[in-house]
PDB file of N, CA and C in Angstrom:
ATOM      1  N   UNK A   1     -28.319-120.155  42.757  1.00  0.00           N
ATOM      2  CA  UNK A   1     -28.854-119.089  43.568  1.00  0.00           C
ATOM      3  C   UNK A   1     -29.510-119.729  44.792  1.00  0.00           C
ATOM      4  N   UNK A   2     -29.046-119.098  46.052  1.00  0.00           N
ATOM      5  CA  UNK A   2     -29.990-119.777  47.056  1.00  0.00           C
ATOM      6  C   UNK A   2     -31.078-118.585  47.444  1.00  0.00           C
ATOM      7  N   UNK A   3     -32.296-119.657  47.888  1.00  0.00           N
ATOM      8  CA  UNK A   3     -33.039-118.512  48.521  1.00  0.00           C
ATOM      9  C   UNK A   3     -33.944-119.327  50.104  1.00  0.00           C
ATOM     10  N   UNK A   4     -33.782-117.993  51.021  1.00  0.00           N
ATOM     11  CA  UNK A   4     -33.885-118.495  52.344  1.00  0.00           C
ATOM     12  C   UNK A   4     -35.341-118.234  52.675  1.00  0.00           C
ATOM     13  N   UNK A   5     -36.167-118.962  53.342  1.00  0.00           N
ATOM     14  CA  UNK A   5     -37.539-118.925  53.429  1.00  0.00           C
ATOM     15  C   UNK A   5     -37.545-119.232  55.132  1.00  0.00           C
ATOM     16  N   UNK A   6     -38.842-118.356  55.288  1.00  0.00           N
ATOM     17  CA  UNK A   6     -39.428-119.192  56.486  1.00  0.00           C
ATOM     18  C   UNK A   6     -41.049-119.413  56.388  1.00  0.00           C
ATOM     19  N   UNK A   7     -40.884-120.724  56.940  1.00  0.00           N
ATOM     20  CA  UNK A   7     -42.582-121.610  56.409  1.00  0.00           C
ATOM     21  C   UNK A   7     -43.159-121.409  57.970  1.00  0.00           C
ATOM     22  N   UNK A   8     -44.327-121.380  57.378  1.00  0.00           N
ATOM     23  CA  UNK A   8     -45.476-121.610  58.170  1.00  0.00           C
ATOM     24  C   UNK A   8     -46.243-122.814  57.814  1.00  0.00           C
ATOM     25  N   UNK A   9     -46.338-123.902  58.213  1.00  0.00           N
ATOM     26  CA  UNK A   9     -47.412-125.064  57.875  1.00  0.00           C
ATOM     27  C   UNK A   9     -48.692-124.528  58.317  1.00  0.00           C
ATOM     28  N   UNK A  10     -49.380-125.594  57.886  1.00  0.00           N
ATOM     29  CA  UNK A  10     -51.161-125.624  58.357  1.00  0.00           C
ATOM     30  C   UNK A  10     -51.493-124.131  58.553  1.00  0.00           C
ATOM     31  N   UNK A  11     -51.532-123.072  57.908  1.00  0.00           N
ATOM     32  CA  UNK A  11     -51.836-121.737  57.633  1.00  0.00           C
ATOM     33  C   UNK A  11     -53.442-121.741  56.991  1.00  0.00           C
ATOM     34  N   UNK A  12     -54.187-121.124  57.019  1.00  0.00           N
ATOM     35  CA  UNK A  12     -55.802-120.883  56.893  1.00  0.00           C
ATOM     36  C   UNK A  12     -55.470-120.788  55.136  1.00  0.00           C
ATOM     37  N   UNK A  13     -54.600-119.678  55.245  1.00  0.00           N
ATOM     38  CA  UNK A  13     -54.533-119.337  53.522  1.00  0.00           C
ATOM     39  C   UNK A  13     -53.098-119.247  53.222  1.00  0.00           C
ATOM     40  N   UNK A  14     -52.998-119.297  51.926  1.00  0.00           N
ATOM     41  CA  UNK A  14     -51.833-119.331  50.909  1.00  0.00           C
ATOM     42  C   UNK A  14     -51.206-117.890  51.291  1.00  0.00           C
ATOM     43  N   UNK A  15     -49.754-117.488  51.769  1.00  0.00           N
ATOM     44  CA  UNK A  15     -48.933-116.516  51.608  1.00  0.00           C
ATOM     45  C   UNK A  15     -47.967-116.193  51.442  1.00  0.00           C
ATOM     46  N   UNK A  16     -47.234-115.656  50.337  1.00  0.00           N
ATOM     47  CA  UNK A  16     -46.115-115.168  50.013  1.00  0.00           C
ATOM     48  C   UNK A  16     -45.639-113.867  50.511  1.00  0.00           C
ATOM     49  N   UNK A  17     -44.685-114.097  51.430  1.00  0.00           N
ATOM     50  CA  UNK A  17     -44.214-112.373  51.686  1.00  0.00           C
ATOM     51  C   UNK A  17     -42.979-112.307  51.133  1.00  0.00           C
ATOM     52  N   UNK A  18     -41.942-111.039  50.605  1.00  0.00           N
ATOM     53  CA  UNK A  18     -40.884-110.982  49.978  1.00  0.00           C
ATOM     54  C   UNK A  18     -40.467-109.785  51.316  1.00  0.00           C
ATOM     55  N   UNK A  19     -39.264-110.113  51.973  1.00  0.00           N
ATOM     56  CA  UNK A  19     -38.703-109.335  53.115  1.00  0.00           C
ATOM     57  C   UNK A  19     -38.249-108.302  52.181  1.00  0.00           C
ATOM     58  N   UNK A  20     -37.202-107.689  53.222  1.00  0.00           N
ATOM     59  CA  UNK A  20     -36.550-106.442  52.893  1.00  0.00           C
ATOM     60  C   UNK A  20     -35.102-107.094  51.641  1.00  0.00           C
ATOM     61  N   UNK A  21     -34.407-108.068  52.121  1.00  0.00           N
ATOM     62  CA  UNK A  21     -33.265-108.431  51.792  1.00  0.00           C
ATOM     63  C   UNK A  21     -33.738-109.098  50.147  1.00  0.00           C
ATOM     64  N   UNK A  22     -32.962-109.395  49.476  1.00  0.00           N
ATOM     65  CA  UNK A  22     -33.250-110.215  47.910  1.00  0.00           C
ATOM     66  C   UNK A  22     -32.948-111.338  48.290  1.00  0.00           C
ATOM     67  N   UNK A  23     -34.417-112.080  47.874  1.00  0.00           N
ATOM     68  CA  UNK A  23     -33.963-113.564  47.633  1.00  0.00           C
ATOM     69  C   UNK A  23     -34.402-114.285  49.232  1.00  0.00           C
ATOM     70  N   UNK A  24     -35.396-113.755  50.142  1.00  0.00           N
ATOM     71  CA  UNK A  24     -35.693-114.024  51.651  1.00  0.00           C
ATOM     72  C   UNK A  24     -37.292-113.931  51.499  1.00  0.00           C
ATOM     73  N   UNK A  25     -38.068-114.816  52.036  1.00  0.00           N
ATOM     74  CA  UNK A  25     -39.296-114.957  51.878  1.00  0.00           C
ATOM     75  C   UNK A  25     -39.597-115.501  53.547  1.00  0.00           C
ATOM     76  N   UNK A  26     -40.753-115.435  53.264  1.00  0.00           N
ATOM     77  CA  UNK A  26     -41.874-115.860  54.552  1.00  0.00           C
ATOM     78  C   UNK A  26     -42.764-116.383  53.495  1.00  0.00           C
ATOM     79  N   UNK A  27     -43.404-117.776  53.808  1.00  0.00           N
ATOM     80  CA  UNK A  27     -44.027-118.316  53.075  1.00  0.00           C
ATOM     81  C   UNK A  27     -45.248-119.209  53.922  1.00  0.00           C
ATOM     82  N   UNK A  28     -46.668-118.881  54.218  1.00  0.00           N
ATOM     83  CA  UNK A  28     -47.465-119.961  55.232  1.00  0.00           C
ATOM     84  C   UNK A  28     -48.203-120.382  53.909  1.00  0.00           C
ATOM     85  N   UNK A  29     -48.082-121.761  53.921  1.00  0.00           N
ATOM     86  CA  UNK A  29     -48.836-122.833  53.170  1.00  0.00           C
ATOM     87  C   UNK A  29     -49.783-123.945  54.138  1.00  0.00           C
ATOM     88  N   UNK A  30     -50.722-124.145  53.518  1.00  0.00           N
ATOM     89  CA  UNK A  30     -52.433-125.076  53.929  1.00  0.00           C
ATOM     90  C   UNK A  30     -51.833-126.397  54.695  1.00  0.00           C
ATOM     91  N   UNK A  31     -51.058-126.945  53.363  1.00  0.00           N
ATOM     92  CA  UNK A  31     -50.626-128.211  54.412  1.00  0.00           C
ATOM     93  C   UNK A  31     -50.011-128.326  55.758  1.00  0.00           C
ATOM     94  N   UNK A  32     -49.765-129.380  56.300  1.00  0.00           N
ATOM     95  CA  UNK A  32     -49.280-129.653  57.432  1.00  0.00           C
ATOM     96  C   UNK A  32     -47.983-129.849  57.467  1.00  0.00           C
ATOM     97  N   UNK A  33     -47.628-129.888  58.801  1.00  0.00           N
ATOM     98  CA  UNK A  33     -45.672-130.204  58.447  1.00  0.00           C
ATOM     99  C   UNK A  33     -45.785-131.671  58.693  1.00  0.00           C
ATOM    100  N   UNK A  34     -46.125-132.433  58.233  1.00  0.00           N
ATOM    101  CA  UNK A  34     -46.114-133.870  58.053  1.00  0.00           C
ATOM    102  C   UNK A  34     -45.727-134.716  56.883  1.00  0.00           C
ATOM    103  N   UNK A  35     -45.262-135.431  56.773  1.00  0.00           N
ATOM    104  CA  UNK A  35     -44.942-136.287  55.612  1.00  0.00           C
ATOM    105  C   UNK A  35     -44.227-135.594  54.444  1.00  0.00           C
ATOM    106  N   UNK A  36     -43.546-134.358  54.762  1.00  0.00           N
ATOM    107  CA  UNK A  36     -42.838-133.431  54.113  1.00  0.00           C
ATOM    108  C   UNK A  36     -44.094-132.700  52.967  1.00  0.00           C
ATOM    109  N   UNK A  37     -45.111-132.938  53.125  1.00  0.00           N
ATOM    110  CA  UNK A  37     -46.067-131.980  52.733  1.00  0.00           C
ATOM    111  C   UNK A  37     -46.002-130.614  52.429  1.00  0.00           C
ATOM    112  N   UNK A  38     -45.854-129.975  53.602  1.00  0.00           N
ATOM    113  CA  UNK A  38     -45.087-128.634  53.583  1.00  0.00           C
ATOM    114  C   UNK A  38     -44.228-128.465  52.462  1.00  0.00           C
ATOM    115  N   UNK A  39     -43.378-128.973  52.503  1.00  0.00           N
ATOM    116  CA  UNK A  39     -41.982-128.806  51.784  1.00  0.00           C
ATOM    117  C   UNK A  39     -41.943-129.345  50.428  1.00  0.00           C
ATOM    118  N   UNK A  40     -42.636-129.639  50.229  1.00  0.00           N
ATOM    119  CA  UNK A  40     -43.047-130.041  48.579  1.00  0.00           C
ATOM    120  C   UNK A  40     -43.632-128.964  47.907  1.00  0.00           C
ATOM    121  N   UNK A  41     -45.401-128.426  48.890  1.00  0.00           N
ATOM    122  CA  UNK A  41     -45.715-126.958  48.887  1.00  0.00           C
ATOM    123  C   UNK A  41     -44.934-125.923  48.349  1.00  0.00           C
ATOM    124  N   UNK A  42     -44.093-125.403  49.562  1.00  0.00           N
ATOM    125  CA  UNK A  42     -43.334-124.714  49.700  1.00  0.00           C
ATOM    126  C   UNK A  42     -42.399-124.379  47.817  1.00  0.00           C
ATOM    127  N   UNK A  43     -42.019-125.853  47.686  1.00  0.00           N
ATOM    128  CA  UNK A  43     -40.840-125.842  46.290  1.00  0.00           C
ATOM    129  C   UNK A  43     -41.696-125.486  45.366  1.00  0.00           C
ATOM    130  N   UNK A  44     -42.801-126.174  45.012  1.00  0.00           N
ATOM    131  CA  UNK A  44     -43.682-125.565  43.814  1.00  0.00           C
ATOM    132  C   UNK A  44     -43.885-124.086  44.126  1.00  0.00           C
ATOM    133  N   UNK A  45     -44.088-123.328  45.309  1.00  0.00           N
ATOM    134  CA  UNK A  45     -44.119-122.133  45.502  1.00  0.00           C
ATOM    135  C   UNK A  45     -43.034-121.530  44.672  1.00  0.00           C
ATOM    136  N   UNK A  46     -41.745-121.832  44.830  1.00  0.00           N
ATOM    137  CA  UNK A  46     -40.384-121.434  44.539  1.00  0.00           C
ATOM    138  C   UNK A  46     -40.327-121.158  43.122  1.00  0.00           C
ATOM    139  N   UNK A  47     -40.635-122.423  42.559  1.00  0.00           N
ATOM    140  CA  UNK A  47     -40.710-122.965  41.403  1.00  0.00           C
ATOM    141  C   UNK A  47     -41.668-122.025  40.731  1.00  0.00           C
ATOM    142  N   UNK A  48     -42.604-121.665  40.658  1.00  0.00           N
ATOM    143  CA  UNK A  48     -43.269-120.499  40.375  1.00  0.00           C
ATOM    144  C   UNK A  48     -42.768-119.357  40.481  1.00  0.00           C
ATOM    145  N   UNK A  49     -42.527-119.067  41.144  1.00  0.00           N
ATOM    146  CA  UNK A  49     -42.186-117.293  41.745  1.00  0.00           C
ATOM    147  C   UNK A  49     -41.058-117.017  40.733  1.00  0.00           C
ATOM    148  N   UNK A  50     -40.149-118.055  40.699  1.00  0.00           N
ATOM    149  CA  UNK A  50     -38.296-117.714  39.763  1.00  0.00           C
ATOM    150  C   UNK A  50     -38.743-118.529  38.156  1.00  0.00           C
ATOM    151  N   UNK A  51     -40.238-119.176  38.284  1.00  0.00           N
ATOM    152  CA  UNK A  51     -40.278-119.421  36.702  1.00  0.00           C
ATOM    153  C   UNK A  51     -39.091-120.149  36.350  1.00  0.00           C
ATOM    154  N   UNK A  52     -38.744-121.566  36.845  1.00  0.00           N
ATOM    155  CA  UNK A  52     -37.960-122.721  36.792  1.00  0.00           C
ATOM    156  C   UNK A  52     -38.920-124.100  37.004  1.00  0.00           C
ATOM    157  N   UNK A  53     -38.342-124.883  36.405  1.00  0.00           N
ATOM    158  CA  UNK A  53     -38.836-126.130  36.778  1.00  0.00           C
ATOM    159  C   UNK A  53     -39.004-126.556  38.046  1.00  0.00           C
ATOM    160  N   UNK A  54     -39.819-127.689  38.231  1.00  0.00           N
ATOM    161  CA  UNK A  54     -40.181-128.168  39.556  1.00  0.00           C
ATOM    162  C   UNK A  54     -38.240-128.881  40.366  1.00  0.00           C
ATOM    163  N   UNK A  55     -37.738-129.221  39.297  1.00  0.00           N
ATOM    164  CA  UNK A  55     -36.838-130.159  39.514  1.00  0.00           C
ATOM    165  C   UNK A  55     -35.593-129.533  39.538  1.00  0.00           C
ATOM    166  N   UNK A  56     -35.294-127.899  39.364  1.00  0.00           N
ATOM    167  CA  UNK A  56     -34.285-127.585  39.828  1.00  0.00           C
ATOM    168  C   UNK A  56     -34.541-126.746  40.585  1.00  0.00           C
ATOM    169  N   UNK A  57     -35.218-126.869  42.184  1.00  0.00           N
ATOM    170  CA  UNK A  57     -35.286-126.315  43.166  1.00  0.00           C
ATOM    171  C   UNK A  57     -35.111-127.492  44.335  1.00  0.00           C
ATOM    172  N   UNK A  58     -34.148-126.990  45.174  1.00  0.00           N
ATOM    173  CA  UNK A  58     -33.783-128.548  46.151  1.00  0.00           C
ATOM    174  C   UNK A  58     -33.863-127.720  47.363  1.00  0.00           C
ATOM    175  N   UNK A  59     -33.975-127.953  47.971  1.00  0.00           N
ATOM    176  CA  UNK A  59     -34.088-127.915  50.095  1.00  0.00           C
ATOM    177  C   UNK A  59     -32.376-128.862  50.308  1.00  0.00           C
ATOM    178  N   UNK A  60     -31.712-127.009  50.454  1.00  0.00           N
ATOM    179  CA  UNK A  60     -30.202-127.632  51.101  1.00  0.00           C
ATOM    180  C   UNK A  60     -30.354-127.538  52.724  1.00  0.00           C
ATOM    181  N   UNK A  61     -31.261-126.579  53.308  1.00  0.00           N
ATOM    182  CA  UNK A  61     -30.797-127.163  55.083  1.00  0.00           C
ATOM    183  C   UNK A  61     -32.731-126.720  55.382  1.00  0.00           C
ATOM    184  N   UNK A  62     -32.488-127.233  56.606  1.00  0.00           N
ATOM    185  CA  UNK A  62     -34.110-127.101  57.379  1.00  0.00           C
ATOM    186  C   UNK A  62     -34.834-127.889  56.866  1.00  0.00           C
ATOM    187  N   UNK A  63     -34.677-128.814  56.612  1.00  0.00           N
ATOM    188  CA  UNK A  63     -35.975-130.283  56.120  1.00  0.00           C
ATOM    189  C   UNK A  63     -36.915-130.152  57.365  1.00  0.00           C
ATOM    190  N   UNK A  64     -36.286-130.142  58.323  1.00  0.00           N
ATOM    191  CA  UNK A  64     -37.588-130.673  59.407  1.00  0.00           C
ATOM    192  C   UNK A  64     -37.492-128.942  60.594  1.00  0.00           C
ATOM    193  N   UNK A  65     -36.902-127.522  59.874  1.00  0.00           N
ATOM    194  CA  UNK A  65     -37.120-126.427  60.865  1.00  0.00           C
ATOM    195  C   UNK A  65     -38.142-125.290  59.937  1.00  0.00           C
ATOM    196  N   UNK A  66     -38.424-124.589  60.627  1.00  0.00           N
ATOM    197  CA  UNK A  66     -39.092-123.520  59.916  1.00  0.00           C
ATOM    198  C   UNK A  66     -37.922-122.266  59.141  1.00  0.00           C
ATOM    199  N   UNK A  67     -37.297-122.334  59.037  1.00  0.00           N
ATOM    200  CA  UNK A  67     -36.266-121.863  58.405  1.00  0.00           C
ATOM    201  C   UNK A  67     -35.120-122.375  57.419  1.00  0.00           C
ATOM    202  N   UNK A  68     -35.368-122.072  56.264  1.00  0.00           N
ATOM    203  CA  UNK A  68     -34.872-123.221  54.999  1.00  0.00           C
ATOM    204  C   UNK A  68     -34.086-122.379  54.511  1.00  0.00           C
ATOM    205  N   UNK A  69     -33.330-123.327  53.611  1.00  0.00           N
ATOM    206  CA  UNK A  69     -32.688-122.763  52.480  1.00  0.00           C
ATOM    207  C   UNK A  69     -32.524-123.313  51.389  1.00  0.00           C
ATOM    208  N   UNK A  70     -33.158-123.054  50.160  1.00  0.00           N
ATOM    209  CA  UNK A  70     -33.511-123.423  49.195  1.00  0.00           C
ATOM    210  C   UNK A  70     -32.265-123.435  48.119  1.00  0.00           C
ATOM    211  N   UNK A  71     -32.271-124.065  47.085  1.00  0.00           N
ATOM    212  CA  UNK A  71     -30.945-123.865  46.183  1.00  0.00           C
ATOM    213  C   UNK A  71     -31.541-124.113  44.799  1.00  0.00           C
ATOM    214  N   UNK A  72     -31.320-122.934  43.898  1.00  0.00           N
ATOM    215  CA  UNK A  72     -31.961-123.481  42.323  1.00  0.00           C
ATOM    216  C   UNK A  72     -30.890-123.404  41.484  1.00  0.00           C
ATOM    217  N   UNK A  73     -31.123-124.221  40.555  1.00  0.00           N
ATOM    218  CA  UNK A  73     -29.774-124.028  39.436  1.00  0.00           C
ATOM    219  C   UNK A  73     -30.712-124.033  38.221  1.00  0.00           C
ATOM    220  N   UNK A  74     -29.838-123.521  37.525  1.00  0.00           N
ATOM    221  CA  UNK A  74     -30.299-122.878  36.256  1.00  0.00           C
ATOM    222  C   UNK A  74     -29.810-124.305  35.470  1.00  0.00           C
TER     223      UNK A  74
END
């Protein structure tokens, strides 16, 4: 299943939004976009929300844009 996000780094507070479409998020997390910080964030976010392990959620495109796409396997 993929699911498409857009991050916000260095955000004041923790937020999850769920768009209109299934499976599309807006997500602003505390850390910074540095040292892939963010994006570690971000997966434990994932990883929570679909109730999967940390380790089957991967970042297939946008490593370094604000617009990702996430991939989990069961």
């Amino acid at each position: 299943m993929y699911v498409r996000v857009h991050a916000l780094a260095g955000a004041k507070k923790e937020m999850i939004r769920q768009e209109m479409q299934m499976h599309v998020y807006t997500i602003a997390v505390r850390e910074p976009a540095e040292q892939n910080a963010a994006n570690k964030r971000i997966r434990e976010i994932i990883a929570m929300q679909y109730s999967v392990p940390l380790g089957k959620v991967r970042i297939k495109t946008g490593h370094r844009a604000p617009s990702k796409l996430f991939e989990i396997t069961q």
